[in-house]
Protein backbone atom coordinates (compact mmCIF):
# COMPACT_ATOMS: atom_id res chain seq x y z
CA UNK A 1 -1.42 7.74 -13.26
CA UNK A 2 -3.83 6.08 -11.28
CA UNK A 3 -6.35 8.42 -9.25
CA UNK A 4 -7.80 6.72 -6.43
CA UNK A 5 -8.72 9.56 -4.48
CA UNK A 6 -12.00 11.04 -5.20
CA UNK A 7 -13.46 14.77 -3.64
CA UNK A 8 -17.14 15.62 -3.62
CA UNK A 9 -18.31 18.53 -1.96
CA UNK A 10 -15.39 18.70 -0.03
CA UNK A 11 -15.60 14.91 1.33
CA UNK A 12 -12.15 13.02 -0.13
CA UNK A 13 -12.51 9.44 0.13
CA UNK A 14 -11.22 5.80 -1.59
CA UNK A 15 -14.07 4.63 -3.96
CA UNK A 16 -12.41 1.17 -3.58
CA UNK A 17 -13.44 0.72 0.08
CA UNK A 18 -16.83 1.23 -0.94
CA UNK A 19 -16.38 -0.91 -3.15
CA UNK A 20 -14.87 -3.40 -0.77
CA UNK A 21 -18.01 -2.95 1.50
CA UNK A 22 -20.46 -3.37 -0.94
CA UNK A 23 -19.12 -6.14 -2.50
CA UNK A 24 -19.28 -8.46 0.81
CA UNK A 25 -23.01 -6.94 1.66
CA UNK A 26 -24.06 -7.63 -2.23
CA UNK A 27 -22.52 -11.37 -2.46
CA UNK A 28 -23.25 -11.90 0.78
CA UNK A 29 -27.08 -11.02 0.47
CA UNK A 30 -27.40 -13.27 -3.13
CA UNK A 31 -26.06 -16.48 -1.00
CA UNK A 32 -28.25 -15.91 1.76
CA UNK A 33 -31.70 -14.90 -0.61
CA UNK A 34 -30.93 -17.25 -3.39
CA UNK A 35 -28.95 -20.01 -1.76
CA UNK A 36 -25.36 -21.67 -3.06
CA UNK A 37 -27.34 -23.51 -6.28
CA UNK A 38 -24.28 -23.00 -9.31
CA UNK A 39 -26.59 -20.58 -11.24
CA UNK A 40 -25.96 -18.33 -8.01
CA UNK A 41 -22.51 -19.05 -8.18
CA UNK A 42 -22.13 -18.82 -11.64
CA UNK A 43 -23.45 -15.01 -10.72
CA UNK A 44 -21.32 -14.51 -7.78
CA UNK A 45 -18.54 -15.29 -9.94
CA UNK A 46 -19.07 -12.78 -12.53
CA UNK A 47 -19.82 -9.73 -10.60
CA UNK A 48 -16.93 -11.12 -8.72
CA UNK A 49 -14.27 -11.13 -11.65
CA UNK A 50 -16.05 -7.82 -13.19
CA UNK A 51 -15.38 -5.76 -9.97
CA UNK A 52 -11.82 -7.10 -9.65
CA UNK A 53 -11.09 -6.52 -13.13
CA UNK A 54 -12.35 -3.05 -13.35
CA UNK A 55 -10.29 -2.42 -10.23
CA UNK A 56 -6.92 -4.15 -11.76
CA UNK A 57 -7.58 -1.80 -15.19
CA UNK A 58 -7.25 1.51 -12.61
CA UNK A 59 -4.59 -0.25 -12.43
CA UNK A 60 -5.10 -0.52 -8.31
CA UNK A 61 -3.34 -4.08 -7.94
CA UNK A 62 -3.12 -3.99 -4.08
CA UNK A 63 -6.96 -3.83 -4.00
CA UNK A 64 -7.75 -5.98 -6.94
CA UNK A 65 -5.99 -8.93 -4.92
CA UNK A 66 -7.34 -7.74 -1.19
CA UNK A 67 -11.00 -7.91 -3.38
CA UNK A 68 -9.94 -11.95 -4.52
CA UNK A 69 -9.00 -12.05 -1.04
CA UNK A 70 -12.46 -11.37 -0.09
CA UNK A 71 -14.54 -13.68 -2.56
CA UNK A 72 -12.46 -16.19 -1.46
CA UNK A 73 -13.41 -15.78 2.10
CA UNK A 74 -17.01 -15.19 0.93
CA UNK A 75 -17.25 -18.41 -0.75
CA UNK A 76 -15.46 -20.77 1.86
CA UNK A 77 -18.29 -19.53 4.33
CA UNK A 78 -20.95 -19.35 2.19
CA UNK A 79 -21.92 -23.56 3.06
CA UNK A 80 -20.89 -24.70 -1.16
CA UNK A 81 -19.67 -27.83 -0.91
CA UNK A 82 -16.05 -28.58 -1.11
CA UNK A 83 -15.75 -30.72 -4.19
CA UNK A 84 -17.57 -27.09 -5.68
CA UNK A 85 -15.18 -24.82 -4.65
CA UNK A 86 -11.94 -26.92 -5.38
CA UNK A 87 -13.17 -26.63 -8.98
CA UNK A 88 -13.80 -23.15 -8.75
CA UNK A 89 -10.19 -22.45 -7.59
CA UNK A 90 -8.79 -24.57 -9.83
CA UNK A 91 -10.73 -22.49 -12.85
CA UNK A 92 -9.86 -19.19 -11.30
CA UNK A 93 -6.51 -20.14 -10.81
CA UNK A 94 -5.82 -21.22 -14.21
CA UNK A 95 -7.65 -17.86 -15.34
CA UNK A 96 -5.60 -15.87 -13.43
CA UNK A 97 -2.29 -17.38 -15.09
CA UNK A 98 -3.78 -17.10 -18.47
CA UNK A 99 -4.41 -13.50 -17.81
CA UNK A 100 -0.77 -12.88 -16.51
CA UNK A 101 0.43 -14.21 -19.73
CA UNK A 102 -1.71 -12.51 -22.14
CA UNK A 103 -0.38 -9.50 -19.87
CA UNK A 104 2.88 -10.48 -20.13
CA UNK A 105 3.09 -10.69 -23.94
CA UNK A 106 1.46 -8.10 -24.80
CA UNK A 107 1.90 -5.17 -22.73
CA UNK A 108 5.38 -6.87 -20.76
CA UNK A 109 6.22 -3.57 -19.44
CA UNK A 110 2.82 -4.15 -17.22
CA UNK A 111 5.43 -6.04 -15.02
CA UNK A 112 8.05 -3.56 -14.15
CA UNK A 113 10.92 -3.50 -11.54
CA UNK A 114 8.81 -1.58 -9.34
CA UNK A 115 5.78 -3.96 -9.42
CA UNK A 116 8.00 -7.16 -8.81
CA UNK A 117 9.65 -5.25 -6.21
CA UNK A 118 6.69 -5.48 -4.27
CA UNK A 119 7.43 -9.31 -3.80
CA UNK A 120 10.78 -8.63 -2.14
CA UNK A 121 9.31 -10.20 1.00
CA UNK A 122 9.72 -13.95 -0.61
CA UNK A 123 13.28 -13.53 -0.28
CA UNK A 124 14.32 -10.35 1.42
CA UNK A 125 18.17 -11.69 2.00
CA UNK A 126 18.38 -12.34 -0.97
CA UNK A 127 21.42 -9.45 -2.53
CA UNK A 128 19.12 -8.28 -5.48
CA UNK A 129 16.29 -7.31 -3.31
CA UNK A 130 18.17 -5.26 -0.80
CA UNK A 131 16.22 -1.78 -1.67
CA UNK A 132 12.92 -3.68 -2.26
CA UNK A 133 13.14 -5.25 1.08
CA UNK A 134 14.70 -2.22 3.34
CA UNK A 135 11.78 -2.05 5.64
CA UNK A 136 10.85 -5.32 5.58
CA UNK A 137 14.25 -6.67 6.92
CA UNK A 138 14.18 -4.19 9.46
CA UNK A 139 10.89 -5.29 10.76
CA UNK A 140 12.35 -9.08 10.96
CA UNK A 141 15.33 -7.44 12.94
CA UNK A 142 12.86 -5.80 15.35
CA UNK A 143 10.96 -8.98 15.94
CA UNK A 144 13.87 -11.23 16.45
CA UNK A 145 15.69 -8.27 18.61
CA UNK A 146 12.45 -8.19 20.98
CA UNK A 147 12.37 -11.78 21.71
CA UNK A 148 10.13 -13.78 23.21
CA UNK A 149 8.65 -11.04 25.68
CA UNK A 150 9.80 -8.25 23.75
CA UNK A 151 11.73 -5.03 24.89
CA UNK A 152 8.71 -3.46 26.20
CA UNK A 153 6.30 -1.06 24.71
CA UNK A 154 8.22 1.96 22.52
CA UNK A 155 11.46 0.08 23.45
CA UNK A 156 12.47 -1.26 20.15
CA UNK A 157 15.66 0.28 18.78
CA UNK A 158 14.76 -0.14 15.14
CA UNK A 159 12.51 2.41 15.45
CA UNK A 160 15.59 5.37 15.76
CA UNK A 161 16.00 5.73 12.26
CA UNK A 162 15.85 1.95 10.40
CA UNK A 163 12.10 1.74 9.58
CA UNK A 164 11.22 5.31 8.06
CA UNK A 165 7.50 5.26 8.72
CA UNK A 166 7.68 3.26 12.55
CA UNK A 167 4.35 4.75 13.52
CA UNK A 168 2.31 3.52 10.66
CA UNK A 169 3.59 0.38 8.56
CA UNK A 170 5.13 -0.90 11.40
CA UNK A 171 3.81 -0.67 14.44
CA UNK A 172 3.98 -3.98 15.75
CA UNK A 173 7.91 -3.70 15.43
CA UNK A 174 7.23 -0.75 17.38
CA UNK A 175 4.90 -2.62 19.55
C-alpha cells in the first residue's frame, strides 16, 4: 500500500528522486565545507541511515538500497582514508544483518515470496525460480543469441513476444 506517487497542482512526481538528488548535493556539500574529520562522518552517517530508513518504512526497498548505493559511492570519493571506511562497512554491514533479523522475527511475513522473488537473478535456472526469472532468462537468451556483434539493431528475435515490456526493461536485448 505504498504511495510513491505524489500530485500537487497538477505536477505528479516521485518524492524519492528528490530525495535521491538532495541527498548527494547535501552529503556532498558537508564533505567539501566541513572536511572528512569522523565527527563529519559520524553526521553523514546518520542523515544517511535516517533517509534510508524512512524510505525502507514506505516500504520503497528498491530505493532504500539504490540510496545505500549512493552513500557508498559518496564516501569512497569523498578522500576518508581506507582503514576509515573498511570499518564503516564492516559496522553498516553488521547493522544491516541485525536489522534483517529483528525483521525477520518479528514481522517474518516482511519477507514474502514476492520480495525474495526479486532475487531470482542469483540463480535464474534454477526450477523454483522459473516465474521469478521469466524476463530475466530471456534477456540472457537475447544476449547470447546476438553474439559477439549482435544481430543488428531491432533484430533480436526475443523481442516477438518473450520479453513482455522489450521497449523499456530491456532494451539492450533489444539493442
Amino acid at each position: 500500500n505504498a504511495q510513491r506517487w505524489l500530485s500537487i497542482f497538477g505536477v505528479t512526481f516521485q518524492p524519492t528522486e528528490t530525495v535521491k538528488l538532495l541527498l548527494i548535493l547535501v552529503i556532498a556539500t558537508v564533505f567539501l565545507r566541513k572536511g572528512c574529520g569522523v565527527r563529519v562522518q559520524h553526521w553523514v552517517l546518520g542523515f544517511l541511515f535516517l533517509t534510508i530508513a524512512l524510505v525502507f518504512l514506505q516500504p520503497d526497498l528498491g530505493t532504500a538500497l539504490i540510496l545505500g548505493v549512493i552513500g557508498v559511492a559518496l564516501f569512497l570519493t569523498s578522500g576518508v582514508g581506507l582503514s576509515r571506511l573498511v570499518r564503516v562497512f564492516i559496522w553498516a554491514f553488521g547493522l544491516i544483518i541485525l536489522v534483517a533479523t529483528l525483521i525477520y522475527f518479528f514481522h517474518p511475513d516482511f519477507f514474502s515470496a514476492a520480495k525474495l522473488g526479486r532475487f531470482a537473478f542469483l540463480d535464474p535456472f534454477n526450477l523454483a525460480n522459473l516465474d521469478a526469472s521469466y524476463q530475466l532468462r530471456n534477456g540472457y537468451y537475447a544476449i547470447g543469441s546476438g553474439g559477439i556483434f549482435g544481430t543488428g539493431l531491432g533484430g533480436s528475435i526475443q523481442k516477438l513476444g518473450y520479453l513482455p515490456e522489450p521497449h523499456t526493461d530491456f532494451i539492450m536485448t533489444v539493442i
